[in-house]
Protein backbone atom coordinates (compact mmCIF):
# COMPACT_ATOMS: atom_id res chain seq x y z
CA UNK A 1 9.51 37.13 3.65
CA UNK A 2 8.78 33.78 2.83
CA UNK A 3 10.48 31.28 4.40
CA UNK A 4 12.44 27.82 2.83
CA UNK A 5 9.92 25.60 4.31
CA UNK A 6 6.81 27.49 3.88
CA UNK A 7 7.93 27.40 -0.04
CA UNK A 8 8.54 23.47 0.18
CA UNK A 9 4.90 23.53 1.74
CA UNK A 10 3.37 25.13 -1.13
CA UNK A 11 5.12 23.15 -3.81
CA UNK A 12 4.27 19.58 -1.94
CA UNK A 13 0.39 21.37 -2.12
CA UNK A 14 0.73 22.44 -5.71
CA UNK A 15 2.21 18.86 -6.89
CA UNK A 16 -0.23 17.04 -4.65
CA UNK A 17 -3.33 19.26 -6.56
CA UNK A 18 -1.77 18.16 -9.74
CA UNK A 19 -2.16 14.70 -9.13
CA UNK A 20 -5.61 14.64 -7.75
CA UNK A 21 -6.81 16.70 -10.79
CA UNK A 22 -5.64 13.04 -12.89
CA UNK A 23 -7.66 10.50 -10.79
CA UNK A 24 -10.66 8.93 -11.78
CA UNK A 25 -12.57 10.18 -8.54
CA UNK A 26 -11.69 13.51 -10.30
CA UNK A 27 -12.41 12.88 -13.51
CA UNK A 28 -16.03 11.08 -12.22
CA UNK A 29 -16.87 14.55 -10.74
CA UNK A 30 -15.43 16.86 -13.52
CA UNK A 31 -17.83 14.41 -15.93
CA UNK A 32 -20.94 15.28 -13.90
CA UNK A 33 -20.13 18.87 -13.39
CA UNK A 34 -19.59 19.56 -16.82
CA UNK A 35 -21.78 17.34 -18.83
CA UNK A 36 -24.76 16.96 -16.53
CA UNK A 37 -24.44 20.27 -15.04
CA UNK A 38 -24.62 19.13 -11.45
CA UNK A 39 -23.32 21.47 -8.53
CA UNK A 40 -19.86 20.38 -7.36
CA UNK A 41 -21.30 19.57 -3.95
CA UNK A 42 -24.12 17.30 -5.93
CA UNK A 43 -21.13 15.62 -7.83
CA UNK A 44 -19.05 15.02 -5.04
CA UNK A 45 -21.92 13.39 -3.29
CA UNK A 46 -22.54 11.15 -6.16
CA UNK A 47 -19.22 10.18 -6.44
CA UNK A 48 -19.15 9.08 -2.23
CA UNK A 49 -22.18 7.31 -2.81
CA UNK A 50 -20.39 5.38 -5.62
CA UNK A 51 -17.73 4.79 -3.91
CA UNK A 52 -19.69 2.93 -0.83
CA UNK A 53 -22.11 0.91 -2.93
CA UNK A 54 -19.59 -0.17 -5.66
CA UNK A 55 -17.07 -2.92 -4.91
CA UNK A 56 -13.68 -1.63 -6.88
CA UNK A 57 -10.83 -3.98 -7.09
CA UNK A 58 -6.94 -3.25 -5.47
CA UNK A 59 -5.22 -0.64 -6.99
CA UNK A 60 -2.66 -2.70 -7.53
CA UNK A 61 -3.15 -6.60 -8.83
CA UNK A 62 -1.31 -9.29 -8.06
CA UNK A 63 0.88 -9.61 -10.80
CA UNK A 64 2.37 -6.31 -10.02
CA UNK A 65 0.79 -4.55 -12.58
CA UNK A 66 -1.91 -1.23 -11.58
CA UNK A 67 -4.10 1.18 -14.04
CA UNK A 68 -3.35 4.45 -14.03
CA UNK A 69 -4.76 7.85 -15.87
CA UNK A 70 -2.11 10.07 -17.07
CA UNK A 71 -2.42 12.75 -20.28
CA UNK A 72 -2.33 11.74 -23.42
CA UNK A 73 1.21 12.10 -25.20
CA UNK A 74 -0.18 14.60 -27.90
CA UNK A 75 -1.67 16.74 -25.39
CA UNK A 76 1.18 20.34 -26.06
CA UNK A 77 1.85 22.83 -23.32
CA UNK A 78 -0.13 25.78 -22.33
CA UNK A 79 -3.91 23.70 -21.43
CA UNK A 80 -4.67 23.28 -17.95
CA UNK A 81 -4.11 19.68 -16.42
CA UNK A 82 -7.97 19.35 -15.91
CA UNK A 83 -8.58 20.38 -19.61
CA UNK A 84 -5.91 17.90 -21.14
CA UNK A 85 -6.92 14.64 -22.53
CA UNK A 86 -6.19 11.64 -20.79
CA UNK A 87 -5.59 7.90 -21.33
CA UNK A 88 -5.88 4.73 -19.08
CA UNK A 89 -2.71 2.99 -19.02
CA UNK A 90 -1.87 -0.74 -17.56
CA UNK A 91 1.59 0.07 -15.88
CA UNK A 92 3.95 -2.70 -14.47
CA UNK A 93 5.03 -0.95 -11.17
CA UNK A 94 6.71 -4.67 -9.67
CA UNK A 95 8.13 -7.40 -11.64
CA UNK A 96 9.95 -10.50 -10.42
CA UNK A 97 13.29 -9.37 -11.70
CA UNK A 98 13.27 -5.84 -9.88
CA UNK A 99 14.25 -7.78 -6.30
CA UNK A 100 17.23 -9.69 -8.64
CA UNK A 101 18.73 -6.01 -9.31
CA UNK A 102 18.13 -4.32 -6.21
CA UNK A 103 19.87 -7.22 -4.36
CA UNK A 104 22.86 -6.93 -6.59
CA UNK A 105 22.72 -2.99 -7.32
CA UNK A 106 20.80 -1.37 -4.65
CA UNK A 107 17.71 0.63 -4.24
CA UNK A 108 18.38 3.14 -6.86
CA UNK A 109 19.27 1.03 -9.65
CA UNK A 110 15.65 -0.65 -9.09
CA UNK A 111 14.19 2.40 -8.86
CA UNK A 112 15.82 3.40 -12.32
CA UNK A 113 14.72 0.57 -13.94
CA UNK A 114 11.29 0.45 -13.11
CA UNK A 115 10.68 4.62 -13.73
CA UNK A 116 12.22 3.59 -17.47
CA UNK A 117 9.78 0.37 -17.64
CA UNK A 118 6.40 2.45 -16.58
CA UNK A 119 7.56 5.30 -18.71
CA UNK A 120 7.91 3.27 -21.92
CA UNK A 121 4.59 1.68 -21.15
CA UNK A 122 2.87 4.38 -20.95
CA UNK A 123 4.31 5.64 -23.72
CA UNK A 124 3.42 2.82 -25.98
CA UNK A 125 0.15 3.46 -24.73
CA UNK A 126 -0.41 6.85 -26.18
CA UNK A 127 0.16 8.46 -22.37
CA UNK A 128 3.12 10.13 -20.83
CA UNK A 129 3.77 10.13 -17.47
CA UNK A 130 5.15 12.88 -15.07
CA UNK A 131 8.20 12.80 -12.73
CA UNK A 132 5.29 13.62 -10.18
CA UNK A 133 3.50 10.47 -11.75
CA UNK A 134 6.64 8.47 -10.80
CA UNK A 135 6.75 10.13 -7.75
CA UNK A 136 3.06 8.62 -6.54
CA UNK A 137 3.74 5.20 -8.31
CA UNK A 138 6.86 4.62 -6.85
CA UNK A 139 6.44 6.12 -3.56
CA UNK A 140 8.95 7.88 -3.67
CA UNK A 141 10.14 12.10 -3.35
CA UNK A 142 9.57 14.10 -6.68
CA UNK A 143 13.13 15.31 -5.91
CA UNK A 144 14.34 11.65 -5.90
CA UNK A 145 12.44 11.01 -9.10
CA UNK A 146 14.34 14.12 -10.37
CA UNK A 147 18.12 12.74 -9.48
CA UNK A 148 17.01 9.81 -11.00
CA UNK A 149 16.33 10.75 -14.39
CA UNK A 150 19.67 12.92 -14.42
CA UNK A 151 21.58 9.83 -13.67
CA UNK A 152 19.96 8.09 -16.31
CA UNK A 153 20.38 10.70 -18.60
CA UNK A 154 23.98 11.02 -18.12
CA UNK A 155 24.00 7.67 -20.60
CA UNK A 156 22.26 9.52 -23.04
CA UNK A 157 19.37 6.97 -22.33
CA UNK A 158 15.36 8.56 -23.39
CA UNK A 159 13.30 8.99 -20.43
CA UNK A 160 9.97 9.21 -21.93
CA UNK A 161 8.18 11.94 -19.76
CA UNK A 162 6.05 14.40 -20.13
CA UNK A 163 8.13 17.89 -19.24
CA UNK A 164 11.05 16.16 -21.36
CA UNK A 165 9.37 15.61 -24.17
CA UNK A 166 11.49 18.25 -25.92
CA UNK A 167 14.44 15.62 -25.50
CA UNK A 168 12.22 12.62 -26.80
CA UNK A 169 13.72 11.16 -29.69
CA UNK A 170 17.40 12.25 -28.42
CA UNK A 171 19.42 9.66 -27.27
CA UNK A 172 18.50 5.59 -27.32
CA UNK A 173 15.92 3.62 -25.06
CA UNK A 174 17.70 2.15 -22.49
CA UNK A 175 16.58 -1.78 -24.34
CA UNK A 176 18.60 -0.06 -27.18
CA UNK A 177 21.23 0.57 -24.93
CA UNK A 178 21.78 -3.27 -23.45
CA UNK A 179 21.88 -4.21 -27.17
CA UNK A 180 24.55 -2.08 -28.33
CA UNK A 181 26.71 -2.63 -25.77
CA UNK A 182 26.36 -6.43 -26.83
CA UNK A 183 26.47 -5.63 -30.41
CA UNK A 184 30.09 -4.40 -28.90
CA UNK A 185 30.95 -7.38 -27.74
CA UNK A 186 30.78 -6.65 -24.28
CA UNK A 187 29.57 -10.05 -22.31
CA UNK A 188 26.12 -10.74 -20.49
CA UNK A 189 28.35 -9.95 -17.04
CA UNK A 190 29.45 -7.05 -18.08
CA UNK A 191 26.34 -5.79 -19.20
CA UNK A 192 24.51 -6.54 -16.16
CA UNK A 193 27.88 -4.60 -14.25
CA UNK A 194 27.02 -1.41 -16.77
CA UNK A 195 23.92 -1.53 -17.23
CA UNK A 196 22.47 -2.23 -13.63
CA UNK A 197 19.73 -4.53 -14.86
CA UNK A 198 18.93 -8.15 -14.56
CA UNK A 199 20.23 -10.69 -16.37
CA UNK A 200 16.67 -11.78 -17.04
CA UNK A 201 16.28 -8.74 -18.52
CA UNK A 202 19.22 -8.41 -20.53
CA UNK A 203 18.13 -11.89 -22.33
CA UNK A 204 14.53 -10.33 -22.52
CA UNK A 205 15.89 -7.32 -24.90
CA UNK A 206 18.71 -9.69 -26.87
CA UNK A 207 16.43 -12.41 -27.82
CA UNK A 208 13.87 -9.53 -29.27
CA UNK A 209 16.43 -8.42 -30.92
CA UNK A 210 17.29 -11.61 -32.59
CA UNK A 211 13.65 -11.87 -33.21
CA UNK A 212 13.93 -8.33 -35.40
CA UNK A 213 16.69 -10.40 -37.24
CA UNK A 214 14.70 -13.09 -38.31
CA UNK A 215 12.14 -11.46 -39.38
CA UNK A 216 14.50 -9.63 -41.90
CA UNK A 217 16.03 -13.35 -42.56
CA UNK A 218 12.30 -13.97 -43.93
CA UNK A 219 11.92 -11.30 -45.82
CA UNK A 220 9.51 -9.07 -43.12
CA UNK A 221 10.91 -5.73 -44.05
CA UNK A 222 8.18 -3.27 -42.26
CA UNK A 223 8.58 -2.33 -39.25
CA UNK A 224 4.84 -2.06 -37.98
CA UNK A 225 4.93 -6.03 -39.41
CA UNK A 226 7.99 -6.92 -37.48
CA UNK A 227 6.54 -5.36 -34.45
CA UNK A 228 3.27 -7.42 -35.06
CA UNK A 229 4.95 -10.48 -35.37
CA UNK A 230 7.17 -10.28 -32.15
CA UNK A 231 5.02 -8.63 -29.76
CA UNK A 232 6.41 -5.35 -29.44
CA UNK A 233 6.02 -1.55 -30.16
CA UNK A 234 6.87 -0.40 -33.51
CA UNK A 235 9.09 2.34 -31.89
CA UNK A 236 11.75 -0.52 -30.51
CA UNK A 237 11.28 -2.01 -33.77
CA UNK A 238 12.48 1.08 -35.25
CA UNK A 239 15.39 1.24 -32.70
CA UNK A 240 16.45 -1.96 -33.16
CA UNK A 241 16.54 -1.49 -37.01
CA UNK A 242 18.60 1.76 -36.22
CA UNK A 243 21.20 -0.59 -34.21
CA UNK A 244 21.23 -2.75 -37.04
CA UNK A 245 22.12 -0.59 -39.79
CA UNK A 246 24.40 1.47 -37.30
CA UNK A 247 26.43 -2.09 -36.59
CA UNK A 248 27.13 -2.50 -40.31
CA UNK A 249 29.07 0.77 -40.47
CA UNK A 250 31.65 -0.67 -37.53
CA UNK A 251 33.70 -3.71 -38.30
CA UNK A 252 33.45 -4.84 -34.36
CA UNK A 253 29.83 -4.30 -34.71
CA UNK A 254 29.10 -5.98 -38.10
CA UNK A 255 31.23 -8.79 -36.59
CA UNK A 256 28.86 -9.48 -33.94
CA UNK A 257 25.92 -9.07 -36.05
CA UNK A 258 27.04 -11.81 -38.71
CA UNK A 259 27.46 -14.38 -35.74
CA UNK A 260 24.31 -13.43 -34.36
CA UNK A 261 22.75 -13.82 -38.00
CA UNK A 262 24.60 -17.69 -38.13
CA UNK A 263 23.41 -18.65 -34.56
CA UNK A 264 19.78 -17.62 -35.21
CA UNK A 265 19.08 -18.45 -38.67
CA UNK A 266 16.16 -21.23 -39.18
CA UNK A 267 16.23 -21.93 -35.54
CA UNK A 268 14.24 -19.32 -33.91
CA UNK A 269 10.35 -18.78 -34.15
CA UNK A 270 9.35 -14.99 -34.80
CA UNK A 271 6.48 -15.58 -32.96
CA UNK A 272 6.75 -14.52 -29.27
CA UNK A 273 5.92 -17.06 -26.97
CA UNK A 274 2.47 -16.54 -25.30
CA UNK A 275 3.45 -16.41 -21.73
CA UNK A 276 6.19 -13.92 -22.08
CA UNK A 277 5.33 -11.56 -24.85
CA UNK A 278 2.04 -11.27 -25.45
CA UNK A 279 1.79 -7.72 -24.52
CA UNK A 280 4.19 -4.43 -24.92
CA UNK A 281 3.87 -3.54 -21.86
CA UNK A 282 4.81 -7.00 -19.70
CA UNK A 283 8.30 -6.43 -19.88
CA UNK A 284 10.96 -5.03 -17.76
């Protein structure tokens, strides 16, 4: 009979071989395997010689950010992990504002935010990640990743990982989220009370949002164009403009929308300034 613990052995085993099948030591020997026909004993050598001659930088750079490998979003079901294509992704694992929420919310609400930030970056990326993925990142249980993205879910926020990608597209990004609840007239305390994010943050995702709104002041229509202009991926873009044309349906909504239209009409660039949104995938 097997036992409880000799079951959570072979599942830590069985995630663990997942994971090293997506590393680029892995990948490095699968390449000279396959393509130069090279024993795996050959290729493993190869690959230790590398790794003693070769100077490779931290894993993870001062700014908080790391590469990572994960498989590429349009990679279906039913392919083994070593067969699937991957992508190299630049993931934001620490930002400034994470210590700012878990002083006022706590481990967990950190945790939440920055599984939702990595996700989304890797999403705009053309990669999904895996709870597993998190798991490694984060350093962190699988099982915690796992209570963690059924509390987020419970908002009917996205989580943008691969094994829920049936779900992707149901429900709102959590960005999405922070502006609807403003669009609601809830205020920037309140917010940061439901939403468990940084206040930082919560201006981050408004004043892109007021950026989608003057773009349509000026007549930028598209959204692949408004997401060129402001720095961001055309999938927000297309949330945002969902939030918009949802508002107009809801007098409280439309309300906030007109005074948001007034306060940033002819005063705010569309252009993103350079040190703060240059890329997609800077942001919390």
């Amino acid at each position: 009979m097997i036992t409880a613990e000799r079951r959570k052995s072979e599942h830590r085993k069985a995630e663990y071989g997942r994971l090293r099948k997506k590393t680029r030591e892995h990948q490095f020997v699968e390449m000279l395997r396959c393509e130069y026909e090279l024993s795996p004993k050959e290729s493993v050598g190869i690959l230790e010689t590398a790794q003693e001659i070769l100077l490779r930088s931290p894993e993870v750079k001062s700014d908080g950010q790391v590469r990572y490998t994960c498989v590429r979003k349009e990679e279906g079901a039913g392919k083994k992990l070593e067969e699937m294509k991957k992508v190299s992704v630049l993931l934001t694992v620490r930002a400034a504002r994470d210590l700012t929420v878990k002083e006022k919310h706590g481990d967990g609400a950190m945790r939440r935010m920055q599984l939702l930030r990595m996700a989304e970056e890797a999403y705009d990326q053309g990669g999904l990640l895996t709870e597993e993925d998190i798991s490694r990142l984060l350093g962190v249980s699988s099982r915690t990743v796992r209570r963690d993205v059924a509390e987020i879910m419970k908002e009917n926020i996205q989580v943008l990982l691969r094994g829920l990608h049936h779900d992707i597209g149901k429900g709102i990004s959590h960005k999405a989220w922070i502006v609807r609840l403003a669009l609601e007239q809830h205020t920037y305390t309140e917010i940061e009370r439901i939403s468990r994010h940084s206040l930082e943050a919560i201006r981050i995702y408004l004043n892109d949002f007021n950026r989608v709104l003057v773009a349509l002041e000026k007549g930028i229509l598209v959204a692949r164009e408004i997401a060129f202009f402001i720095g961001r991926s055309e999938r927000l873009v297309m949330e945002y403009l969902g939030l918009i044309q949802k508002a107009e349906d809801d007098p409280r909504q439309r309300e906030s929308l007109q005074r948001l239209r007034e306060r940033v009409a002819h005063t705010m660039p569309i252009h993103p300034q350079k040190k703060d949104y240059t890329m997609v995938w800077r942001q919390a």
